[in-house]
C-alpha atoms as a PDB file:
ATOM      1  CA  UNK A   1      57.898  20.632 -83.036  1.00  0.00           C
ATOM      2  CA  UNK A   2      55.986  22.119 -80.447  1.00  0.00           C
ATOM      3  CA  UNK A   3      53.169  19.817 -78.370  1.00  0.00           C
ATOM      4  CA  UNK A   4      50.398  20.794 -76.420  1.00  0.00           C
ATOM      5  CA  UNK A   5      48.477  18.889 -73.971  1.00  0.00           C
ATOM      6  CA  UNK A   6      44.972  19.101 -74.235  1.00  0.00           C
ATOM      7  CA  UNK A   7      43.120  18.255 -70.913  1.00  0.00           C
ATOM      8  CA  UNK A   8      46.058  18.600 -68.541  1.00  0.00           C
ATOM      9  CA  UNK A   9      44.982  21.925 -67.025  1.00  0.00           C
ATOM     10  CA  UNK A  10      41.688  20.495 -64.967  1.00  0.00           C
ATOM     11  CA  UNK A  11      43.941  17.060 -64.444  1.00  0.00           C
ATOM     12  CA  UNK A  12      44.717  15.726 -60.631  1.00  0.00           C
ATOM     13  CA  UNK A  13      47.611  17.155 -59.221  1.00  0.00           C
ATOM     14  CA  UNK A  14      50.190  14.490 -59.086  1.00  0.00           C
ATOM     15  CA  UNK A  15      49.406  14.119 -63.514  1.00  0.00           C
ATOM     16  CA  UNK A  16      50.436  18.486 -63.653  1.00  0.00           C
ATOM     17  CA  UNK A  17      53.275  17.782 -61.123  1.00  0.00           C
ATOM     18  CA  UNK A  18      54.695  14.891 -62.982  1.00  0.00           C
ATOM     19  CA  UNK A  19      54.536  17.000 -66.495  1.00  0.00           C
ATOM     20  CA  UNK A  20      55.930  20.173 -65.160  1.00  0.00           C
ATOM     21  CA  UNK A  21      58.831  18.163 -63.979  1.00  0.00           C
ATOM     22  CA  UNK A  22      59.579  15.997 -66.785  1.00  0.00           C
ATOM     23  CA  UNK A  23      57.890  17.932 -69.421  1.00  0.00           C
ATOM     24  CA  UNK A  24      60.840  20.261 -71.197  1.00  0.00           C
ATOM     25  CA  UNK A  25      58.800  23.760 -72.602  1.00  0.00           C
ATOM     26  CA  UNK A  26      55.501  22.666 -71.197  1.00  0.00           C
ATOM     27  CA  UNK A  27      52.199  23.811 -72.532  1.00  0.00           C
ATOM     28  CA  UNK A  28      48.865  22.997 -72.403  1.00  0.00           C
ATOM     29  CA  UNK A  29      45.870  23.483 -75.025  1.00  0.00           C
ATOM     30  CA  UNK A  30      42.471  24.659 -73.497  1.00  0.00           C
ATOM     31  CA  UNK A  31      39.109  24.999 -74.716  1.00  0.00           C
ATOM     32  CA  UNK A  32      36.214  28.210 -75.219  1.00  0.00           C
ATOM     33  CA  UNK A  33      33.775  25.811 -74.304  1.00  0.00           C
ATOM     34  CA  UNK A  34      35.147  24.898 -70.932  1.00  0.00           C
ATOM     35  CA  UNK A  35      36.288  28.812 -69.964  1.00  0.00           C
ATOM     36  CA  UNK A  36      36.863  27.326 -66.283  1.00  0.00           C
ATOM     37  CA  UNK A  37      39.882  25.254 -67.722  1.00  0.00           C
ATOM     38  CA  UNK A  38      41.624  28.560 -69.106  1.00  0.00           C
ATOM     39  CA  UNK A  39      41.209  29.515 -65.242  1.00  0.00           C
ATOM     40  CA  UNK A  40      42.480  26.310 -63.662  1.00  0.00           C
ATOM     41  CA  UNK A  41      45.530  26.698 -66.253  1.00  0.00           C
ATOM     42  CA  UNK A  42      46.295  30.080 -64.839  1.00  0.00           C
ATOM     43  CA  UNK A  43      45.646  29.318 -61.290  1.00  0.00           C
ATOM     44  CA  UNK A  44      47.867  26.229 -61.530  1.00  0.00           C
ATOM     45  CA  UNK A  45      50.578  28.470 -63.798  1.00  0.00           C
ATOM     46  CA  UNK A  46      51.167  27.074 -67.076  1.00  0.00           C
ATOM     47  CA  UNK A  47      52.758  29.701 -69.010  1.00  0.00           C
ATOM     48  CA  UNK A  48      51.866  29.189 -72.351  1.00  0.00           C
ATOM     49  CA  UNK A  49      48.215  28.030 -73.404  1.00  0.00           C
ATOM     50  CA  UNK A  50      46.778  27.583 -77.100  1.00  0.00           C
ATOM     51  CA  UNK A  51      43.076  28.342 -76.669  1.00  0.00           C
ATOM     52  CA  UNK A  52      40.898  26.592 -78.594  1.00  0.00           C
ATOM     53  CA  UNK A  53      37.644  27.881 -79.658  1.00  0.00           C
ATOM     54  CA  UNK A  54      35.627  25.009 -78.922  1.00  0.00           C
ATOM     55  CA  UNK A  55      33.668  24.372 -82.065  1.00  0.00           C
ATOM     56  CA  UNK A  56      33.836  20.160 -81.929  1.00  0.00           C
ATOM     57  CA  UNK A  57      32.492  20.680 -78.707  1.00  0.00           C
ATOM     58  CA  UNK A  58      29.348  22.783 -79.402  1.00  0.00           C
ATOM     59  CA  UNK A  59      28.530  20.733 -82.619  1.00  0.00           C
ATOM     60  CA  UNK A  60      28.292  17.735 -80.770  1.00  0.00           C
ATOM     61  CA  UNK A  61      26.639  19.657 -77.837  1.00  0.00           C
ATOM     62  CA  UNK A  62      24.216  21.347 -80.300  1.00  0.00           C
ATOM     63  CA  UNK A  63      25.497  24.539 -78.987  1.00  0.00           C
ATOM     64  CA  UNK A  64      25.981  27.887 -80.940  1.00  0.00           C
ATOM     65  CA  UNK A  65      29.374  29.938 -80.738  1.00  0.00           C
ATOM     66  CA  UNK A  66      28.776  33.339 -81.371  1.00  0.00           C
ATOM     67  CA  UNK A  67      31.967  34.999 -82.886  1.00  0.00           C
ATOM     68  CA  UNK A  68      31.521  38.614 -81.349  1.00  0.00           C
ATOM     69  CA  UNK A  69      31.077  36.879 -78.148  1.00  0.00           C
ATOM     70  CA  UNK A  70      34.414  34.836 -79.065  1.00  0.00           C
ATOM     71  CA  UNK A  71      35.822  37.872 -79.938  1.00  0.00           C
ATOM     72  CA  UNK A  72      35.283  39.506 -76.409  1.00  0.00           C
ATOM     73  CA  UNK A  73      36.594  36.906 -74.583  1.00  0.00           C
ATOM     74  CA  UNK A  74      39.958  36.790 -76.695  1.00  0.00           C
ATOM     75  CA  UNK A  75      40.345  40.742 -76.217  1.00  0.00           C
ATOM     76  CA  UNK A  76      40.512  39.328 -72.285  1.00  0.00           C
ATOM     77  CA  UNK A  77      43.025  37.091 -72.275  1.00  0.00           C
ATOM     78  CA  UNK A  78      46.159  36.806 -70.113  1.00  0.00           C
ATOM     79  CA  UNK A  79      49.115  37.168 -71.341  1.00  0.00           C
ATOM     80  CA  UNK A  80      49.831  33.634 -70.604  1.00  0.00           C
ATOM     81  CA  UNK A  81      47.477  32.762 -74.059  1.00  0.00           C
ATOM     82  CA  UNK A  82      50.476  32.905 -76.974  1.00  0.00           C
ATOM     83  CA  UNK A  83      48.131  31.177 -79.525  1.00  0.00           C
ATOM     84  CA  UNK A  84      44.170  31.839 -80.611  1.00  0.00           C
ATOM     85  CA  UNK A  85      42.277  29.569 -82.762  1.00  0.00           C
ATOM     86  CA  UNK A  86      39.667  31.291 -85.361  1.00  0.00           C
ATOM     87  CA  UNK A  87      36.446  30.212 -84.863  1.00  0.00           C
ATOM     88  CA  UNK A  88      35.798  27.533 -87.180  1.00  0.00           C
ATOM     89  CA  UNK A  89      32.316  25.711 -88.558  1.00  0.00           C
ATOM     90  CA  UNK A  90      33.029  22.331 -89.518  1.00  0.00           C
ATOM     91  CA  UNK A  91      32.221  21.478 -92.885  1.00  0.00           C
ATOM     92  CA  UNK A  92      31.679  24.682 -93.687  1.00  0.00           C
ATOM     93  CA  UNK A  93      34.444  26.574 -95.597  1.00  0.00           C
ATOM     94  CA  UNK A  94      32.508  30.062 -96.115  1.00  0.00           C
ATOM     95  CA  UNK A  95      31.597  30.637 -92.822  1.00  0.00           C
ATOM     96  CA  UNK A  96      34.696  29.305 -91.235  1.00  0.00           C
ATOM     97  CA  UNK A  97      36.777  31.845 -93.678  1.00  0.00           C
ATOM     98  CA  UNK A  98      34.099  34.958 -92.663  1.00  0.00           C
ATOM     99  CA  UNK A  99      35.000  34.072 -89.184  1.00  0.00           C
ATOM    100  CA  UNK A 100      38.669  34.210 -88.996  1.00  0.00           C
ATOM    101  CA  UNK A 101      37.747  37.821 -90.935  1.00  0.00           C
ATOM    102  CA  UNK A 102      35.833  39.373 -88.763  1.00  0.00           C
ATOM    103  CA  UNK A 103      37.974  38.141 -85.963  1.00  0.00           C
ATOM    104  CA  UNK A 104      41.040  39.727 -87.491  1.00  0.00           C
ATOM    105  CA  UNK A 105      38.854  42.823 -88.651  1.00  0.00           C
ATOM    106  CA  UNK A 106      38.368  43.290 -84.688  1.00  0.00           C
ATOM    107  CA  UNK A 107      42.089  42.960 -84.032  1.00  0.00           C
ATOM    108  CA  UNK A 108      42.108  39.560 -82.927  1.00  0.00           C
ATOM    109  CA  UNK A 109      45.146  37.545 -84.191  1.00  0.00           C
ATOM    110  CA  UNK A 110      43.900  34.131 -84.664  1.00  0.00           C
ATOM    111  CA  UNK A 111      44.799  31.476 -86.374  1.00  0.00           C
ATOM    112  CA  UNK A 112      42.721  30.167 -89.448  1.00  0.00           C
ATOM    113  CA  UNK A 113      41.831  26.542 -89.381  1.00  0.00           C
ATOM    114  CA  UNK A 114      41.685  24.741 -92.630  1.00  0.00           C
ATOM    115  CA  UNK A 115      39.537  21.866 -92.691  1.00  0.00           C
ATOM    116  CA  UNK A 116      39.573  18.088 -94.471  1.00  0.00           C
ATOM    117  CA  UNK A 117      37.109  18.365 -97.406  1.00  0.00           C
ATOM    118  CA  UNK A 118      36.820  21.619 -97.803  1.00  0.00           C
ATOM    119  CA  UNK A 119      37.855  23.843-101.088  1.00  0.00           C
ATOM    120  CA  UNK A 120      41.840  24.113-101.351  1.00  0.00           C
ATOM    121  CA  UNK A 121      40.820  27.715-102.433  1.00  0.00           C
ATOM    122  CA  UNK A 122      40.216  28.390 -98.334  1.00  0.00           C
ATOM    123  CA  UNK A 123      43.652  27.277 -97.998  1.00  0.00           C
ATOM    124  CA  UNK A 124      45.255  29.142-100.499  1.00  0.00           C
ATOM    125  CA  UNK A 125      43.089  32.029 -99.115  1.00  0.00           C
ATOM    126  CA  UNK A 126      44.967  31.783 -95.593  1.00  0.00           C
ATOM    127  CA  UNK A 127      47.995  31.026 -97.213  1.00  0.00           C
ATOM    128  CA  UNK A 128      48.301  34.218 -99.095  1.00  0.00           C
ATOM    129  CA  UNK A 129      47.340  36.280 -95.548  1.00  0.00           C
ATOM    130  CA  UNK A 130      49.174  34.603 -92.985  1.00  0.00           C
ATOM    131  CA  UNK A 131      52.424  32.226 -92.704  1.00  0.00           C
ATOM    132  CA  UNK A 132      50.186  30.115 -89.565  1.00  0.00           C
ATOM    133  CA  UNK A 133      47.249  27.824 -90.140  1.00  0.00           C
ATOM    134  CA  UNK A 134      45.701  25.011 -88.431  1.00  0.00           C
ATOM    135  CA  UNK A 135      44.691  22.066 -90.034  1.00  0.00           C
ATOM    136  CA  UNK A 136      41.360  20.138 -88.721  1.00  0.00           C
ATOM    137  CA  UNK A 137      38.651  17.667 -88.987  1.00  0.00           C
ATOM    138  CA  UNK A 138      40.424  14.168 -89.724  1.00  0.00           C
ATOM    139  CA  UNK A 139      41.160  13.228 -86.553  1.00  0.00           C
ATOM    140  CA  UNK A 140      38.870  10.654 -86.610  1.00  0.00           C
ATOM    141  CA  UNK A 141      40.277   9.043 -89.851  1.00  0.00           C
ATOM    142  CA  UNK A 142      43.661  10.223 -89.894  1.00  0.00           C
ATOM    143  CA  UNK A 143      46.338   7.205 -90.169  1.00  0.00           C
ATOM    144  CA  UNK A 144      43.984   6.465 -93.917  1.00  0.00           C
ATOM    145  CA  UNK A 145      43.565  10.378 -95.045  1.00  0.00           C
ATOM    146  CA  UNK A 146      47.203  11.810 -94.021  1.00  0.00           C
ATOM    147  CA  UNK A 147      48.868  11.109 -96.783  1.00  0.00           C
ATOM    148  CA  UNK A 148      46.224  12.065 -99.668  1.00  0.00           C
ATOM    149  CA  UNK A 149      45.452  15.148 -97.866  1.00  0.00           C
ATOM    150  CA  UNK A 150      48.794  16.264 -96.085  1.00  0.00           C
ATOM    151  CA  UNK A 151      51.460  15.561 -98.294  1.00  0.00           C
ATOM    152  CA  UNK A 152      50.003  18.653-100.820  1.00  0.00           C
ATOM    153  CA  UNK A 153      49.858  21.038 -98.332  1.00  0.00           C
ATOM    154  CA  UNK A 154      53.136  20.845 -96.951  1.00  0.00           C
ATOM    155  CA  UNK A 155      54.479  20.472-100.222  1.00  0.00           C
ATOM    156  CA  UNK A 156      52.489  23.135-101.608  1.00  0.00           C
ATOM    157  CA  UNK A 157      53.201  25.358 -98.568  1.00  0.00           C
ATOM    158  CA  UNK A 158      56.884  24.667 -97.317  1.00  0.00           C
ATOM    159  CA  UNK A 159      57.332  27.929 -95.927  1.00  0.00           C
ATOM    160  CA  UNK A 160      54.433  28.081 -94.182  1.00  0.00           C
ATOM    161  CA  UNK A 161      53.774  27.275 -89.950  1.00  0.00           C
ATOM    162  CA  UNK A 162      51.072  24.346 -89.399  1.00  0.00           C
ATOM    163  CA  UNK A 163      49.049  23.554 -86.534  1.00  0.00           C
ATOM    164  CA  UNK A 164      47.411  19.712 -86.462  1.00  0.00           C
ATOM    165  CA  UNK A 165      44.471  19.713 -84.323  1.00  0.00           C
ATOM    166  CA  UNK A 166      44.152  16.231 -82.683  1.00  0.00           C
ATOM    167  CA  UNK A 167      46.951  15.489 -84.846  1.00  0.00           C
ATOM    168  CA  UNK A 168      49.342  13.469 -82.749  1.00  0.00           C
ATOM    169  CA  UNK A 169      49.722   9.943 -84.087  1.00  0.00           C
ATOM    170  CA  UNK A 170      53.308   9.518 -83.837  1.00  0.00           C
ATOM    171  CA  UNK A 171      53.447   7.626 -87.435  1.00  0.00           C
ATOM    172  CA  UNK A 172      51.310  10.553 -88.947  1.00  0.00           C
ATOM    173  CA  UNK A 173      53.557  13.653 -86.959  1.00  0.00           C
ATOM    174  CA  UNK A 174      57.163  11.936 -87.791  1.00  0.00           C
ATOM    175  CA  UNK A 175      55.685  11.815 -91.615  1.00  0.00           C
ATOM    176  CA  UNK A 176      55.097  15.765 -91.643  1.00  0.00           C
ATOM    177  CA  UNK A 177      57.844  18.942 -90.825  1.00  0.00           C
ATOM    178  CA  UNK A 178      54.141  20.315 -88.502  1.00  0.00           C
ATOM    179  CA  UNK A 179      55.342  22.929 -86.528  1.00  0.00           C
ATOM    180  CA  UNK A 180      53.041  22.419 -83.840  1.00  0.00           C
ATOM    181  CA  UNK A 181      49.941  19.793 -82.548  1.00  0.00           C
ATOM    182  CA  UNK A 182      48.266  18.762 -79.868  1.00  0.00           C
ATOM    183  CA  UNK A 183      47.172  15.759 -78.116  1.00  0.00           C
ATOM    184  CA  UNK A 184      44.749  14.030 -75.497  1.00  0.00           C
ATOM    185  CA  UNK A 185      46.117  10.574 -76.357  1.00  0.00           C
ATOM    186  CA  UNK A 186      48.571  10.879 -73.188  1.00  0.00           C
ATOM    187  CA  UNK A 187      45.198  10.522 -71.513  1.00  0.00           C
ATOM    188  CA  UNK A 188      43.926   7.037 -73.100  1.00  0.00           C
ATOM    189  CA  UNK A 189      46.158   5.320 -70.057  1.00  0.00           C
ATOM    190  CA  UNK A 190      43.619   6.203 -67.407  1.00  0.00           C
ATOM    191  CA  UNK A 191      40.640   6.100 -69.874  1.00  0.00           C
ATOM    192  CA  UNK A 192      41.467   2.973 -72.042  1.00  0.00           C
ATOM    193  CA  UNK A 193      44.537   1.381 -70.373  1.00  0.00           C
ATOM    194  CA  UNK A 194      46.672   1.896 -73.138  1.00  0.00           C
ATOM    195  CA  UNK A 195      49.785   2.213 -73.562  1.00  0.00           C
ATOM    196  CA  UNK A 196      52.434   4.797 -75.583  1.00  0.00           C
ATOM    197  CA  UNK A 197      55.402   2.348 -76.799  1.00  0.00           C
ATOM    198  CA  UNK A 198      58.542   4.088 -77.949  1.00  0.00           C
ATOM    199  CA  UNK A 199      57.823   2.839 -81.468  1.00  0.00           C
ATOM    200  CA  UNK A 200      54.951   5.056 -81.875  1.00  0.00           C
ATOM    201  CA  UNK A 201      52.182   2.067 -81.226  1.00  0.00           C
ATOM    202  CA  UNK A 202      49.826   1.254 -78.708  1.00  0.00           C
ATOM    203  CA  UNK A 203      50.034  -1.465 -76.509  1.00  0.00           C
ATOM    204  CA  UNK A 204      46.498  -2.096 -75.324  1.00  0.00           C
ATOM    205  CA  UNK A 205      46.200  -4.015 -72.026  1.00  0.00           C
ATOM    206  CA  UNK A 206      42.340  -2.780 -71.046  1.00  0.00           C
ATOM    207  CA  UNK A 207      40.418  -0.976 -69.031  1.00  0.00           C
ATOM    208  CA  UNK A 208      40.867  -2.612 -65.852  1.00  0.00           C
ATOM    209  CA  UNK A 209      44.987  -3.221 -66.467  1.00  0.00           C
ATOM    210  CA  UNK A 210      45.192  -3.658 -62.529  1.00  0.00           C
ATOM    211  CA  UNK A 211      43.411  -6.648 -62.945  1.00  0.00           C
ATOM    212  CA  UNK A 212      44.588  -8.361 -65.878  1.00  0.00           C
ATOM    213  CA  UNK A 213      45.302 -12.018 -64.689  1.00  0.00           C
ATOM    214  CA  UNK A 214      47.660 -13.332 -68.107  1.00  0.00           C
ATOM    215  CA  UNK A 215      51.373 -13.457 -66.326  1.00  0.00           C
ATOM    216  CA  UNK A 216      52.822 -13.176 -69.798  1.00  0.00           C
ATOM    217  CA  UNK A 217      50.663  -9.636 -70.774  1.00  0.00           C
ATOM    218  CA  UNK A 218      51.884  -8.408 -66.870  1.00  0.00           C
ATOM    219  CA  UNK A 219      55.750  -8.824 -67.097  1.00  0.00           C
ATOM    220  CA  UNK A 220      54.942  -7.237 -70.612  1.00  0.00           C
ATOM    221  CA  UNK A 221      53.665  -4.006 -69.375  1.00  0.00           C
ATOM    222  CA  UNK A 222      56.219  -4.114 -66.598  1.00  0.00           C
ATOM    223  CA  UNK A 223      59.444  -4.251 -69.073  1.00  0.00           C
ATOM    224  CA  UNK A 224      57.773  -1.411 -71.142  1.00  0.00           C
ATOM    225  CA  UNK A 225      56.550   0.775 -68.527  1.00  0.00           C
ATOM    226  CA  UNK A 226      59.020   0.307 -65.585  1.00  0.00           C
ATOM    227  CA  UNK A 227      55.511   0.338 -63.705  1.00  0.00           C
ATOM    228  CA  UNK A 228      54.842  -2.624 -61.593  1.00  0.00           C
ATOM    229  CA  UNK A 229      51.166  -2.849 -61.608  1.00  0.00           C
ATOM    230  CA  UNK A 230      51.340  -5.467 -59.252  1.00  0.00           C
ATOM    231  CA  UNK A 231      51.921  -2.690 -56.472  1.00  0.00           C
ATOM    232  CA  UNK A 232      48.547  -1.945 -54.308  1.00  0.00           C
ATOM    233  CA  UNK A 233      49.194   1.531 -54.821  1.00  0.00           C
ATOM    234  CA  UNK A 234      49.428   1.324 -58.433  1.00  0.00           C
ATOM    235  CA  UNK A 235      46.597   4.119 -60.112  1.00  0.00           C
ATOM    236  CA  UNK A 236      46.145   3.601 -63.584  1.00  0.00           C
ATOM    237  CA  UNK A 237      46.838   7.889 -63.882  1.00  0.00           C
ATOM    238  CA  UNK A 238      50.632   6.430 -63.936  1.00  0.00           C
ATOM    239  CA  UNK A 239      49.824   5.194 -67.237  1.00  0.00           C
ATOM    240  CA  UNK A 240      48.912   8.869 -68.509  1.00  0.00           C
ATOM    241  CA  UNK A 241      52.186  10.193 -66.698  1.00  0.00           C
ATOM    242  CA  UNK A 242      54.109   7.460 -68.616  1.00  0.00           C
ATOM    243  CA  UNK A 243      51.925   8.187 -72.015  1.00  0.00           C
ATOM    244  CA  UNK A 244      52.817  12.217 -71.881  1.00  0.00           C
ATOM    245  CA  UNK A 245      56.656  11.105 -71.380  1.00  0.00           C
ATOM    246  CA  UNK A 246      57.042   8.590 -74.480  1.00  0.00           C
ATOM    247  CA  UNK A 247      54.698  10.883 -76.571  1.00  0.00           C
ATOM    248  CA  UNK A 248      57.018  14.202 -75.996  1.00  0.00           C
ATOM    249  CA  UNK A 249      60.015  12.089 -76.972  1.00  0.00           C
ATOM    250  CA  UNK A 250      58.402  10.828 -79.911  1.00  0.00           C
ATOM    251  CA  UNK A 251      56.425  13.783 -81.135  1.00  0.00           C
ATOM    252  CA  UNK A 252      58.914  16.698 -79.896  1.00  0.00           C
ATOM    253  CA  UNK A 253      62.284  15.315 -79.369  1.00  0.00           C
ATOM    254  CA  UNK A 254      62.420  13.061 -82.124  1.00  0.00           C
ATOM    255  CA  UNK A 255      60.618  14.958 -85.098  1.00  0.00           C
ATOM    256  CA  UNK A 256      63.363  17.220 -86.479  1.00  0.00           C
ATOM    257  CA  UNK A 257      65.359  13.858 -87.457  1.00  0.00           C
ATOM    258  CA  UNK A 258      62.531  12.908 -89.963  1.00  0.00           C
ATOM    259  CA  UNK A 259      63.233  14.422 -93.473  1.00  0.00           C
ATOM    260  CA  UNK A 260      60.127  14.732 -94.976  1.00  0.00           C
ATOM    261  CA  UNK A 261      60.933  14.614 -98.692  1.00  0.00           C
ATOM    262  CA  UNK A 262      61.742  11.436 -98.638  1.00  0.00           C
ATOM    263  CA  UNK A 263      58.014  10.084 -97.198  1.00  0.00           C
ATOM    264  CA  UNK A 264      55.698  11.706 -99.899  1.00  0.00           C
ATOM    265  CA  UNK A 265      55.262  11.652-103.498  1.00  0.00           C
ATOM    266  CA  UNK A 266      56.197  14.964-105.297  1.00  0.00           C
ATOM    267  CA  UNK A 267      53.270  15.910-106.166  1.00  0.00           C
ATOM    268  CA  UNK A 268      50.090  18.492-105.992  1.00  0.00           C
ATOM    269  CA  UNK A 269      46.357  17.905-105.995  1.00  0.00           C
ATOM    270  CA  UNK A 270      46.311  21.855-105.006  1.00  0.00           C
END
């Protein structure tokens, strides 16, 4: 499967130094609403960039994403941009689907983005004109919708490609043959203080981790991370550079082994 990191491009410098080192077939997912980040992801020469067309970010901005003016901007890309999302409206099917039209009616080749909720008949729509669609909007509630609403598709769809936007628990990815997803939770180390195990959950020592006073909970995160957060040095950003290592083993390295027939029912609700 193939992994992008959302939010990596505007990160510090030793986070992007650590990833391009350890990071086999690195890429990075950036955002239309933030056109500075495609920018800093050029300037700091990540080679292949999913752009993302932003639309979580303007509905909870209130702001309005024109698609001609989406259009424009994707006829200027670098080369360096292998994958372009359609513009989507969330919770709305029609417009979503008129979208991704007009896009490709410009010569744009996005990718359409099928949403949670909305008709299957979209799907089956995209299905029928391309073999590569994104699947959105249950990030939020995905651990109790994936199996209800993913286990049709793929098994509706086997031969089709499928993006997971914000798709990355490890419990929900392993489940699914996606061929691609991306992910901020690498970031929730520095934000959150938690922490990726290699079994796919969270360990979650707290916001202020350098200061956590239980002995017990300390030695804890030390076996786990090999980070001694007793060092006066230690930055809680090592968290995030441990988080993007244990998530690209899980997510990437580890996915091909799961065989997905044997975690769903056979059935169709399509």
């Amino acid at each position: 499967m193939i992994l992008y990191y959302a939010g990596l491009a505007p990160a510090p410098e030793n986070v992007r130094k650590f990833a391009f080192e350890n990071i086999p077939d690195l890429r990075v997912l950036v955002s239309y609403a933030y056109p500075n980040h495609l920018q800093q992801a050029i300037k700091h020469g990540f080679k292949k960039i999913f752009l993302d067309c932003g639309a979580y970010t303007a509905m909870t901005k209130g702001i309005r994403i024109d698609v001609h003016e989406y259009i424009q901007f994707c006829k200027d890309l670098p080369k360096e941009v292998e994958v372009i999302a359609g513009l989507d409206v969330i919770g709305d099917g029609e417009k979503t689907r008129r979208n991704w039209d007009i896009m490709r009616d410009a010569g744009v080749d996005a990718i359409p983005i099928y949403h949670w909720g909305v008709e299957p008949a979209f799907l089956k729509y995209y299905a029928s004109q391309t073999d590569f669609i994104a699947i959105g909007g249950i990030t939020g509630s995905i651990r109790g919708a994936a199996l209800p609403f993913l286990s049709p598709i793929f098994l509706k769809y086997p031969n089709h490609r499928f993006h997971g936007f914000g798709i990355n628990a490890p419990e929900v990815v392993m489940a699914f043959p996606f061929y691609s997803s991306d992910a901020t939770t690498w970031r929730a180390g520095s934000r959150f203080g938690d922490i990726m195990l290699p079994s796919g959950k969270r360990f979650k020592a707290g916001r202020k981790i350098a200061s956590i006073d239980h002995l017990q909970v300390r030695e804890e995160i030390k076996e786990l991370t090999g980070l001694n957060i007793d060092d006066e040095d230690f930055h809680p950003a090592e968290l995030d550079k441990y988080n993007m290592k244990v998530l690209y083993d899980l997510l990437v390295t580890q996915h091909n082994k799961i065989n997905f027939s044997d975690r769903v029912e056979q059935q169709y609700i399509f």
